[in-house]
Structure formats: C-alpha cells, structure tokens
PDB file of N, CA and C in Angstrom:
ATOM      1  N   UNK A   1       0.567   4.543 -31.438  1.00  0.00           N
ATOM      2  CA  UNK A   1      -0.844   4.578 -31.800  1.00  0.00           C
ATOM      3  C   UNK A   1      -0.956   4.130 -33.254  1.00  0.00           C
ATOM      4  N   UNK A   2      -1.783   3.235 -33.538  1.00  0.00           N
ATOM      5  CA  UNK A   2      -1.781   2.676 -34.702  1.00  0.00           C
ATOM      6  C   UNK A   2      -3.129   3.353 -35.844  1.00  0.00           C
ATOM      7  N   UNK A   3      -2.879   2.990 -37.130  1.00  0.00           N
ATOM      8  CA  UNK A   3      -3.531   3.871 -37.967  1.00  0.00           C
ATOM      9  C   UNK A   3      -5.053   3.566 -37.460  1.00  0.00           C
ATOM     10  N   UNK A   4      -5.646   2.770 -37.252  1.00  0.00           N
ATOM     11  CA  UNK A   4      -7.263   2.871 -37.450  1.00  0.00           C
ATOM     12  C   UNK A   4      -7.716   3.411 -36.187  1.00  0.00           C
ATOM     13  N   UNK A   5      -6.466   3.636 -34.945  1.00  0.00           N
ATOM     14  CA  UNK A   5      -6.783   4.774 -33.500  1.00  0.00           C
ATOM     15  C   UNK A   5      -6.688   6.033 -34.244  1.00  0.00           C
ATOM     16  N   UNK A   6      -6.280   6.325 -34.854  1.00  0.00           N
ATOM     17  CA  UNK A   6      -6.306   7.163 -35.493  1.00  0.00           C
ATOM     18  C   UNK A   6      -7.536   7.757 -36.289  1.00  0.00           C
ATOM     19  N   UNK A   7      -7.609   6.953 -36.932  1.00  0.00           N
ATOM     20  CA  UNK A   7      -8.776   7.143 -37.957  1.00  0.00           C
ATOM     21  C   UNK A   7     -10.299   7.082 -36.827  1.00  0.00           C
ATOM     22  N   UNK A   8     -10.078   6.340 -35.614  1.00  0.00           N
ATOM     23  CA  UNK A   8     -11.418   6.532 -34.761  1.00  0.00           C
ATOM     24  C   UNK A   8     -11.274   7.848 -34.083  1.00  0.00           C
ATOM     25  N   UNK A   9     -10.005   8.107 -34.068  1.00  0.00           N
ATOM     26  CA  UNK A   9     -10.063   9.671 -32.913  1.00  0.00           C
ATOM     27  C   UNK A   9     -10.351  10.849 -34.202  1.00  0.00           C
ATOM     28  N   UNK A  10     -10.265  10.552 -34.952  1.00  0.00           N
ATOM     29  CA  UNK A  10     -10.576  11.530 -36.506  1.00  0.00           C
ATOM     30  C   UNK A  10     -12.055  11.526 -36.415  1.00  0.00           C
ATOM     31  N   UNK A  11     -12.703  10.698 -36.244  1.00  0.00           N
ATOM     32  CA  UNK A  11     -14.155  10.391 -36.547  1.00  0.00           C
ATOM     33  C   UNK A  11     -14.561  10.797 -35.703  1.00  0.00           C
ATOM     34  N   UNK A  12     -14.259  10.739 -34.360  1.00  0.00           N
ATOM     35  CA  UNK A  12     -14.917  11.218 -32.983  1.00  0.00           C
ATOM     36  C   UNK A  12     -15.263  12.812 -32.706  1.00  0.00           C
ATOM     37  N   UNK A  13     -13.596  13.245 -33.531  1.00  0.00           N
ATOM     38  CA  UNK A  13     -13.417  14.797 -33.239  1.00  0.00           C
ATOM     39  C   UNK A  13     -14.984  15.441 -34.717  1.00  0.00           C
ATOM     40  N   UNK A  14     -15.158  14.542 -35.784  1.00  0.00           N
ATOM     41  CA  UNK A  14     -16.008  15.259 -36.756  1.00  0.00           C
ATOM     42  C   UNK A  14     -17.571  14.896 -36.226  1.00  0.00           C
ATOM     43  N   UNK A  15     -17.371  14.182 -35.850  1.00  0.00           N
ATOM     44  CA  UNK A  15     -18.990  14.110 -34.903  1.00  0.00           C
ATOM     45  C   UNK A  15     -19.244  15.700 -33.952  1.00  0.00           C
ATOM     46  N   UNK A  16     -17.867  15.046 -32.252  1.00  0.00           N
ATOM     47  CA  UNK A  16     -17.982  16.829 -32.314  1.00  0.00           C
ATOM     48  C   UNK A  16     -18.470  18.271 -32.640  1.00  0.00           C
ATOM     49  N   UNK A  17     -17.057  18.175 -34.052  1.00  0.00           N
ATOM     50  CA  UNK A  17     -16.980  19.318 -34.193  1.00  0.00           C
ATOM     51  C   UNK A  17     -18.701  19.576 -35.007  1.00  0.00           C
ATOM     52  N   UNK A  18     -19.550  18.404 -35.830  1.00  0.00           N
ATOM     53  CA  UNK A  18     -20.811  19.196 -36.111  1.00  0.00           C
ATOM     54  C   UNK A  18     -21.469  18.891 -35.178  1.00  0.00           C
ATOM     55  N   UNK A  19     -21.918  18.476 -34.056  1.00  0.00           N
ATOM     56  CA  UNK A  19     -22.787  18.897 -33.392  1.00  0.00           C
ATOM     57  C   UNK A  19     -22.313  19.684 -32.705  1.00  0.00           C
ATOM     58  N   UNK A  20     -21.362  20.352 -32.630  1.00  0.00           N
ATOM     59  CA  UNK A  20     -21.249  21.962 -31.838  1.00  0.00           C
ATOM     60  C   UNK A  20     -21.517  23.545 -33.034  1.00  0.00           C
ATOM     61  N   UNK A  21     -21.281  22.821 -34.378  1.00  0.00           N
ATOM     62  CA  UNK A  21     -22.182  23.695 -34.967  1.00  0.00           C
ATOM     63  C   UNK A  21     -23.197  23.550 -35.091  1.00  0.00           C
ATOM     64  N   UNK A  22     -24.152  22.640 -34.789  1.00  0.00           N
ATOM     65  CA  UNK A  22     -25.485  22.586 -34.933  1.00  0.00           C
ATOM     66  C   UNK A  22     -25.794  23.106 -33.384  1.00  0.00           C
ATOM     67  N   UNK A  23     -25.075  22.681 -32.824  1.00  0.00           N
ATOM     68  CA  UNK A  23     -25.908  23.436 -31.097  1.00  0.00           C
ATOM     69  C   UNK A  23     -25.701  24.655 -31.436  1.00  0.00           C
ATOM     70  N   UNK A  24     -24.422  25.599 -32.088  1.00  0.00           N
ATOM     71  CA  UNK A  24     -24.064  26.959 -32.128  1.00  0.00           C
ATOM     72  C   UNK A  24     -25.766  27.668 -33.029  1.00  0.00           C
ATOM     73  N   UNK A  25     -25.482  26.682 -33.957  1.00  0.00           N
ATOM     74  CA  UNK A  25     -26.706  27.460 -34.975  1.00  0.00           C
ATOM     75  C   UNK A  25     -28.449  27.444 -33.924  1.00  0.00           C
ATOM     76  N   UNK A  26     -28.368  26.358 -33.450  1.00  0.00           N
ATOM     77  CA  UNK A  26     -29.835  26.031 -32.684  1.00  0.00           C
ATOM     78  C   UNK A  26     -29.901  27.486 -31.260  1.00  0.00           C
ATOM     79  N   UNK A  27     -28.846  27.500 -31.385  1.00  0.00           N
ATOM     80  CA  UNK A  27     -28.936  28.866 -30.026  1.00  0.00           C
ATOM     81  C   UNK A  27     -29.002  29.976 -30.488  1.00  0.00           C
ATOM     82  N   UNK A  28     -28.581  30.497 -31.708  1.00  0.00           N
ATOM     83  CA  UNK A  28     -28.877  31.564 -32.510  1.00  0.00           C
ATOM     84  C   UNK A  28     -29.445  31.612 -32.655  1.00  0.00           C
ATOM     85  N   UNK A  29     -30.926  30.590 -32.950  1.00  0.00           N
ATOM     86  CA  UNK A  29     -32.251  30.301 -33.431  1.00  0.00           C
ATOM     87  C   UNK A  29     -33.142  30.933 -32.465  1.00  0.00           C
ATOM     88  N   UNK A  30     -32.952  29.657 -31.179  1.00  0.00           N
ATOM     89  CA  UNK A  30     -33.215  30.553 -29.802  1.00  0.00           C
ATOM     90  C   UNK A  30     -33.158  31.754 -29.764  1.00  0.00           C
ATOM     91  N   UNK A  31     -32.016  32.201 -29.406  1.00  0.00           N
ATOM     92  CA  UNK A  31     -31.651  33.729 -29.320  1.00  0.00           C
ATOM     93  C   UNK A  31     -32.884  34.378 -30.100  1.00  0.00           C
ATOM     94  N   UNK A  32     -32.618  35.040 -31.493  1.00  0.00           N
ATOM     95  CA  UNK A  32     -33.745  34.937 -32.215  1.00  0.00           C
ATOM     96  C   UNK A  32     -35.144  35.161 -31.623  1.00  0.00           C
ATOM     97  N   UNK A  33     -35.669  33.641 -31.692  1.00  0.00           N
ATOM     98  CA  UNK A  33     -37.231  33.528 -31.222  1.00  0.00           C
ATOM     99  C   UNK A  33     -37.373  34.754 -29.777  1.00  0.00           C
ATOM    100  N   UNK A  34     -36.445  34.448 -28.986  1.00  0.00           N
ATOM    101  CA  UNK A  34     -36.526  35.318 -27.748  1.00  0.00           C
ATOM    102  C   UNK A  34     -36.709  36.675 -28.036  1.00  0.00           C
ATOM    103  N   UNK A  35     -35.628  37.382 -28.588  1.00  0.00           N
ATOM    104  CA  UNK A  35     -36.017  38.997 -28.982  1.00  0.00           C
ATOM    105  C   UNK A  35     -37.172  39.115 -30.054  1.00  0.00           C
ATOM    106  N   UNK A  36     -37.642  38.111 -30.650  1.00  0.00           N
ATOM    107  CA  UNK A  36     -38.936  38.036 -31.687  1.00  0.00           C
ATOM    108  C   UNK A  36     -40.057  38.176 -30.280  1.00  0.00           C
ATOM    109  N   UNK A  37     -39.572  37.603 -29.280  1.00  0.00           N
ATOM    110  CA  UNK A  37     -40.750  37.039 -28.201  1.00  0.00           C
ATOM    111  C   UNK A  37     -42.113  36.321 -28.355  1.00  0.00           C
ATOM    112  N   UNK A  38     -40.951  34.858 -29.857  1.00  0.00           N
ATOM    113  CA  UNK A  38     -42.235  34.274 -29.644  1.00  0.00           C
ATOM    114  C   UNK A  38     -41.810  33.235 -29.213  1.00  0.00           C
ATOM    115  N   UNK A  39     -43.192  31.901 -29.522  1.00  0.00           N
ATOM    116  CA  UNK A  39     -43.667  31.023 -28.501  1.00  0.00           C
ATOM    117  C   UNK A  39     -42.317  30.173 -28.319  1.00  0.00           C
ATOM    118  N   UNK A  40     -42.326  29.329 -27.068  1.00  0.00           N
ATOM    119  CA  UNK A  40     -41.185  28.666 -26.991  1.00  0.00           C
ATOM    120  C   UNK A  40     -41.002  27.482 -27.745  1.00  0.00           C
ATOM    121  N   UNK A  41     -41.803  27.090 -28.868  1.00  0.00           N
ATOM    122  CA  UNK A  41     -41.272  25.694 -29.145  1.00  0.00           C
ATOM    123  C   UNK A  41     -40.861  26.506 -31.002  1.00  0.00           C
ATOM    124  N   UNK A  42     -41.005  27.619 -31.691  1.00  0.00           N
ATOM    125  CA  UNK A  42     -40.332  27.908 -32.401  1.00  0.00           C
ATOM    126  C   UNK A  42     -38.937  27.690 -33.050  1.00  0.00           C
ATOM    127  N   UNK A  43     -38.506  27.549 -32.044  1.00  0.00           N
ATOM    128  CA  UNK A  43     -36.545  27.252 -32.636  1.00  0.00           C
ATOM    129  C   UNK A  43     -36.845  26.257 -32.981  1.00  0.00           C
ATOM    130  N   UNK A  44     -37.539  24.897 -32.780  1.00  0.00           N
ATOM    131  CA  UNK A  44     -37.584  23.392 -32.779  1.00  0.00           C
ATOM    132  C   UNK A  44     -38.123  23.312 -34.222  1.00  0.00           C
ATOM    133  N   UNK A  45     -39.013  23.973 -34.715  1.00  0.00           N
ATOM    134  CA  UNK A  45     -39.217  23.802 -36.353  1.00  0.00           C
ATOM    135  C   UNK A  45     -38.077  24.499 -37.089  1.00  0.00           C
ATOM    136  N   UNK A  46     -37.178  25.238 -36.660  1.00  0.00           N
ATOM    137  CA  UNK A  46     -36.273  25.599 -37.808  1.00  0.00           C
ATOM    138  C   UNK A  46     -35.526  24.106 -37.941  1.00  0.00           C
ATOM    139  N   UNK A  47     -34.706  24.543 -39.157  1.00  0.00           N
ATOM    140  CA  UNK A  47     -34.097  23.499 -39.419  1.00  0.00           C
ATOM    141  C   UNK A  47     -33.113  23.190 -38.406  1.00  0.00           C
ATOM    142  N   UNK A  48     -32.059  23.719 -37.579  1.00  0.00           N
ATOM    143  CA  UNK A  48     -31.188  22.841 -36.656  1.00  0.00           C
ATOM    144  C   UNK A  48     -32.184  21.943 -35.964  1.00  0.00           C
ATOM    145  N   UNK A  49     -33.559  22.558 -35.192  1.00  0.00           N
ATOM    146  CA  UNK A  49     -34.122  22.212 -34.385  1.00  0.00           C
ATOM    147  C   UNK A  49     -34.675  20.960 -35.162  1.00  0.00           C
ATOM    148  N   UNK A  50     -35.136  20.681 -36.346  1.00  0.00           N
ATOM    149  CA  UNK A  50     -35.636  19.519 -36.757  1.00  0.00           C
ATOM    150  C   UNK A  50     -34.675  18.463 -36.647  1.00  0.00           C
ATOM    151  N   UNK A  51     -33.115  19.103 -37.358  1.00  0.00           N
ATOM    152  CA  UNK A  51     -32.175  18.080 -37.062  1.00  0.00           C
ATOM    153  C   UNK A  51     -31.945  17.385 -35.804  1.00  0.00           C
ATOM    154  N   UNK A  52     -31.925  18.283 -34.470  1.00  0.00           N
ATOM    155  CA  UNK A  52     -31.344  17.724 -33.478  1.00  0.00           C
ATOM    156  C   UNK A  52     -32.821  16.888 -32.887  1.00  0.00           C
ATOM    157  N   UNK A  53     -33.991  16.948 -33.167  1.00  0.00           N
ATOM    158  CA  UNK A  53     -34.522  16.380 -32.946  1.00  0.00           C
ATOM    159  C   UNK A  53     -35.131  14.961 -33.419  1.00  0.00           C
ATOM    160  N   UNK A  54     -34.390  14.932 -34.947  1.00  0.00           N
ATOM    161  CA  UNK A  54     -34.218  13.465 -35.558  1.00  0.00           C
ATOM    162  C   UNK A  54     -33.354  13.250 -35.009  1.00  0.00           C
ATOM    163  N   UNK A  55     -32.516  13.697 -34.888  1.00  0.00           N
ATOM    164  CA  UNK A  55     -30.958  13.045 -34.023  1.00  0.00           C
ATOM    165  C   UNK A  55     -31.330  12.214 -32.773  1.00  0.00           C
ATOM    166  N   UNK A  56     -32.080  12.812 -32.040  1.00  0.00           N
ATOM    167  CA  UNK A  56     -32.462  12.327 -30.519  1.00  0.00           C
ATOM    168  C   UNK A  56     -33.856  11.234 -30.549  1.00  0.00           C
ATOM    169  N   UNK A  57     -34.301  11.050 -31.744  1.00  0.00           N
ATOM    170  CA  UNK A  57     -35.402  10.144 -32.272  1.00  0.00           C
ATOM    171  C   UNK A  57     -34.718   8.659 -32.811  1.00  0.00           C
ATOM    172  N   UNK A  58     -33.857   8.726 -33.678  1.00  0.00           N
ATOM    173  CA  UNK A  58     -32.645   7.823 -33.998  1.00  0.00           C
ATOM    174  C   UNK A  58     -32.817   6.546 -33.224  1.00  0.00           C
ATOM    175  N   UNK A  59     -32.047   6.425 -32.146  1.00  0.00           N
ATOM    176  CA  UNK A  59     -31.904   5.466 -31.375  1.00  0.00           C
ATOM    177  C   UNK A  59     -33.248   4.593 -31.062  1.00  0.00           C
ATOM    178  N   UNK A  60     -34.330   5.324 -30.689  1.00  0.00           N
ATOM    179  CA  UNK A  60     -35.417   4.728 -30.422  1.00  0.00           C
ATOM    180  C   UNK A  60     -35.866   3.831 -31.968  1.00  0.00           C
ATOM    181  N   UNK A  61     -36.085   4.695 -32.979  1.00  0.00           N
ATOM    182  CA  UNK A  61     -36.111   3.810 -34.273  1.00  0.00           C
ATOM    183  C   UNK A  61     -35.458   2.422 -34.767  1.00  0.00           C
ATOM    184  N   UNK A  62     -34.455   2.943 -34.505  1.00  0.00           N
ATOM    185  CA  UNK A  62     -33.363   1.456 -34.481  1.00  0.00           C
ATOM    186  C   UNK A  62     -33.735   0.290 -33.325  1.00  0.00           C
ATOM    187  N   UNK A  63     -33.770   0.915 -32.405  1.00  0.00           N
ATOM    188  CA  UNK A  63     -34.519  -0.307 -31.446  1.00  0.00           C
ATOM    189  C   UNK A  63     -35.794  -0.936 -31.976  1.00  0.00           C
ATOM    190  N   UNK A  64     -36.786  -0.080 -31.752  1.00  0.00           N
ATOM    191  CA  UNK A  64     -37.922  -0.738 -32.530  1.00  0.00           C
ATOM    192  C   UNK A  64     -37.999  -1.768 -33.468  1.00  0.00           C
ATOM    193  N   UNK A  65     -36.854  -1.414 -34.585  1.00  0.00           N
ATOM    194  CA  UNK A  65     -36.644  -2.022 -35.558  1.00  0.00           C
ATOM    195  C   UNK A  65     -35.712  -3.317 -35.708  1.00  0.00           C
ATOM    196  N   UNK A  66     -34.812  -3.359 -34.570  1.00  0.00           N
ATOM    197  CA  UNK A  66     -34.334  -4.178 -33.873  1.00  0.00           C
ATOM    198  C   UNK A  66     -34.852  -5.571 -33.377  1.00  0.00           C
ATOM    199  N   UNK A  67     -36.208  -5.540 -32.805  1.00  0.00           N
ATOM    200  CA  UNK A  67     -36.932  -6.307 -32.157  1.00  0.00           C
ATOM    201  C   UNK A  67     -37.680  -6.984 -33.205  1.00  0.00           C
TER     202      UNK A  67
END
C-alpha cells in the first residue's frame, strides 16, 4: 500500500470519526428536547443540528453554482 492510500484511508477514517461525533452530540440534543417535551424541530437549531444541516445543503449549492 503506497503512501497517498494511506493518506486517503487517514482522511476517510477523520471524516468518520467527526461525523459520528456530531451525530453522538445531535442525539443528546434530541434526547434532551424529548424529556424537555418540546417541539420536534428544536434539536435542528442547536448547533450540531445547524451543522448537519449545512452539511446536507452543501451539495445542492455547489451544483447550482456549477451550472
């Protein structure tokens, strides 16, 4: 395996490993709102929830911008 397989399986695993702390933190959030018993779109303004939702906005931007 040569160095820059390397350096892509390095990069792959740090993508990963933060979006499994950002899902970890976004479910705590959840969690949270639930025993608060409030409304369901709450978790989505905390901050994970803003992140993962620029995250999932991303792609469409770039296309747009693309064309």
């Amino acid at each position: 395996m040569g160095l820059s397989a390397v350096i892509s399986l390095l990069k792959m695993a740090a993508v990963l490993l933060a979006a499994s702390f950002l899902g970890n933190w976004f479910l705590s959030e959840l969690k949270k709102a639930r025993v608060l018993q409030k409304p369901w779109y709450v978790p989505y303004l905390t901050l994970p929830g803003l992140l993962i939702i620029i995250a999932l906005f991303i792609p469409v931007v770039v296309w747009i911008f693309q064309r």
